[in-house]
C-alpha atoms as a PDB file:
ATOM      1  CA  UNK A   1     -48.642 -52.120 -26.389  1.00  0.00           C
ATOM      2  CA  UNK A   2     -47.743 -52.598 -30.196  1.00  0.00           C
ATOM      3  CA  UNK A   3     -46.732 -48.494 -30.272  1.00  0.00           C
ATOM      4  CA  UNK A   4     -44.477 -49.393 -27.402  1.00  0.00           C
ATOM      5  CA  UNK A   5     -43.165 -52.190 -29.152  1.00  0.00           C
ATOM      6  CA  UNK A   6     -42.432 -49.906 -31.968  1.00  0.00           C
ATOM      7  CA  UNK A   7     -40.777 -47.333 -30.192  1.00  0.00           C
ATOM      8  CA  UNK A   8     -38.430 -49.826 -28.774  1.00  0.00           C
ATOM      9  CA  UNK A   9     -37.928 -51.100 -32.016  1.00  0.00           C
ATOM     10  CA  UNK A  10     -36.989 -47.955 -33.491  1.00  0.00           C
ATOM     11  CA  UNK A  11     -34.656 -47.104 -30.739  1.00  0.00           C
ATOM     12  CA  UNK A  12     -33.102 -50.302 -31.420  1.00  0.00           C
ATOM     13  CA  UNK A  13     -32.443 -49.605 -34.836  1.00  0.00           C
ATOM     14  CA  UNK A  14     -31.075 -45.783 -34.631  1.00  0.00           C
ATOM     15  CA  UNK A  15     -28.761 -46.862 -31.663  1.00  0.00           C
ATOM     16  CA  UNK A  16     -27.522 -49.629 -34.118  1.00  0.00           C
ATOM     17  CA  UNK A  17     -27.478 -47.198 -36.899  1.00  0.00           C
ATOM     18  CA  UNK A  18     -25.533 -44.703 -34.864  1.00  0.00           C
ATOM     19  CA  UNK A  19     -22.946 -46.563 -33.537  1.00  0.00           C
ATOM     20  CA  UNK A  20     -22.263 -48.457 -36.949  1.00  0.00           C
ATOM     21  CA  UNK A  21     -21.717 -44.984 -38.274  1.00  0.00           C
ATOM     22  CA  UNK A  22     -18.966 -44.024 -35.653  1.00  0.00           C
ATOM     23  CA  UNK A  23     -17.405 -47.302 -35.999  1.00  0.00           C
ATOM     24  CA  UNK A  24     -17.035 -46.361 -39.589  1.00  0.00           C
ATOM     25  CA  UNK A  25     -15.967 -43.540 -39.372  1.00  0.00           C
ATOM     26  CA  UNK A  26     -13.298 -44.054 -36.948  1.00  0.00           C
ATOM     27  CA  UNK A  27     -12.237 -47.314 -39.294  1.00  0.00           C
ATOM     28  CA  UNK A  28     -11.984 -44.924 -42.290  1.00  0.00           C
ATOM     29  CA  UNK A  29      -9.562 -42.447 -40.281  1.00  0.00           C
ATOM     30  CA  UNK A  30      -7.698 -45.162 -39.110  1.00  0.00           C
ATOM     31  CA  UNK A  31      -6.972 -46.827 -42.675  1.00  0.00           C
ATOM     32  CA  UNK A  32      -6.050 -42.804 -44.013  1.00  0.00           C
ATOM     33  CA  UNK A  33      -3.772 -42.377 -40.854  1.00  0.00           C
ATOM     34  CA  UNK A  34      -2.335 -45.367 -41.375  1.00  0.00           C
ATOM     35  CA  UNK A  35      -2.503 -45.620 -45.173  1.00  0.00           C
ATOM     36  CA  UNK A  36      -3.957 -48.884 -45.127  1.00  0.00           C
ATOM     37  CA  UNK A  37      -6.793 -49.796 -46.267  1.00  0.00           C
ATOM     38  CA  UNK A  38      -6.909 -53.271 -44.713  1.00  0.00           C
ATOM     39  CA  UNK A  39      -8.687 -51.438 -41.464  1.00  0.00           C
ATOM     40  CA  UNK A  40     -11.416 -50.767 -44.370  1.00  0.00           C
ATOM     41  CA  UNK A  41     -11.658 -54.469 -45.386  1.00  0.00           C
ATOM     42  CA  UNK A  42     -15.165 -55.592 -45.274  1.00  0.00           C
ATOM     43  CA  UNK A  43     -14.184 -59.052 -44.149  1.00  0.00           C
ATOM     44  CA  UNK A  44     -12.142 -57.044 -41.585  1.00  0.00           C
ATOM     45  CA  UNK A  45     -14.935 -55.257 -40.482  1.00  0.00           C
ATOM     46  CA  UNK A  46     -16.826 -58.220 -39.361  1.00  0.00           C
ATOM     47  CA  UNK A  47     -14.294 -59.780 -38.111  1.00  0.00           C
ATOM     48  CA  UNK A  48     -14.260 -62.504 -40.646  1.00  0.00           C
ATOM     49  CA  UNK A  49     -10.669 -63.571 -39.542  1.00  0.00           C
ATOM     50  CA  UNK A  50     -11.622 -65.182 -36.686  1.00  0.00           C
ATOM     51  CA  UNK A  51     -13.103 -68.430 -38.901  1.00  0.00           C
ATOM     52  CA  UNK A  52     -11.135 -67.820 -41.737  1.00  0.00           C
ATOM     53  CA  UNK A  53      -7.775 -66.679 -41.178  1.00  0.00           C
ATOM     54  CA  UNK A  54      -5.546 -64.457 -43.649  1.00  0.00           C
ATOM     55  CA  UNK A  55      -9.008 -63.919 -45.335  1.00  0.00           C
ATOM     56  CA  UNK A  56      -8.291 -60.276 -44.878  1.00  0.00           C
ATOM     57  CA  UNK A  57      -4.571 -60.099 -46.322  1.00  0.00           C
ATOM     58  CA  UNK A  58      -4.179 -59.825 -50.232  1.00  0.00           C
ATOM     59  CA  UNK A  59      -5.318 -57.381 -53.051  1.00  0.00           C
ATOM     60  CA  UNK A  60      -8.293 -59.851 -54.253  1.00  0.00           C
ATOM     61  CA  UNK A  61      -9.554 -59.837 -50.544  1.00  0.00           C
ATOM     62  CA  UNK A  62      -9.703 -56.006 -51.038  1.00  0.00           C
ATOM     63  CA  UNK A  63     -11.701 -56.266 -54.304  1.00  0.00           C
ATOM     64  CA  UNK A  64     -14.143 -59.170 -53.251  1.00  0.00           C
ATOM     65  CA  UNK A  65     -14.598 -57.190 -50.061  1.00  0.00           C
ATOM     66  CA  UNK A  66     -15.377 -53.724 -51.894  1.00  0.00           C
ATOM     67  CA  UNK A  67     -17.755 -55.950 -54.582  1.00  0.00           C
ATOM     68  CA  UNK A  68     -19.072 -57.648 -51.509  1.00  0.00           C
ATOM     69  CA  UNK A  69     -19.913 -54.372 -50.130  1.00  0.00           C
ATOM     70  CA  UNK A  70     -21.686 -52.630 -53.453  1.00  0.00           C
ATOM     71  CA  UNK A  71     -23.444 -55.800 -53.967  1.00  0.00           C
ATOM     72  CA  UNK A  72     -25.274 -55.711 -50.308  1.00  0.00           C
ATOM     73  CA  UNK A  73     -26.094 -52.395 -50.720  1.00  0.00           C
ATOM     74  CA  UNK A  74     -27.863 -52.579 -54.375  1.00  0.00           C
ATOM     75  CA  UNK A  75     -29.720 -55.745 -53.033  1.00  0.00           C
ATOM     76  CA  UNK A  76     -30.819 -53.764 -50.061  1.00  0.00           C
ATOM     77  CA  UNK A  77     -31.540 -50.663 -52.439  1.00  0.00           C
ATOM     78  CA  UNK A  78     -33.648 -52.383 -54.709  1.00  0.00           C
ATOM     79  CA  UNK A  79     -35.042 -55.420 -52.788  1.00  0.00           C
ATOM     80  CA  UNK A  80     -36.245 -53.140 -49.644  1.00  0.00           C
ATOM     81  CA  UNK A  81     -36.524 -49.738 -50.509  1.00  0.00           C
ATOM     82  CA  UNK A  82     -40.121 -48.176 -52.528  1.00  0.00           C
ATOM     83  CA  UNK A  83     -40.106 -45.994 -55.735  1.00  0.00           C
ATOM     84  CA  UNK A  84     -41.576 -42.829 -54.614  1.00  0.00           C
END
């Protein structure tokens, strides 16, 4: 049963994976079509707005966002991935 689990689990996480991936990509076409890059926004992306509104308008939104952004992905990077 656990090997089932597993392979559910897995499946899980590539169909996340996958469709995060298409959603930004089509985000990051959007924002060059358009030439904004608000549609990039990390805050935008997770639909932040909603509780906080305007959160997404402004330069400094753009640059927390982006910061936001690097700084998830070093902790991730170093916090959860092995030296090989």
């Amino acid at each position: 049963m656990s090997i089932l689990k597993n392979r559910r689990l897995e499946a899980l996480k590539k169909t996340i994976l996958l469709s995060a991936t298409i959603h930004l990509i089509l985000l990051i076409t959007f924002s060059i079509v358009k030439l904004d890059a608000i549609y990039i926004n990390y805050f935008n992306m997770l639909d932040l707005e909603l509780l906080f509104p305007d959160i997404i308008k402004g330069p400094v939104s753009q640059i927390v966002s982006a910061v936001l952004m690097v700084t998830i992905y070093f902790i991730f990077y170093f916090r959860f991935t092995k030296n090989k």
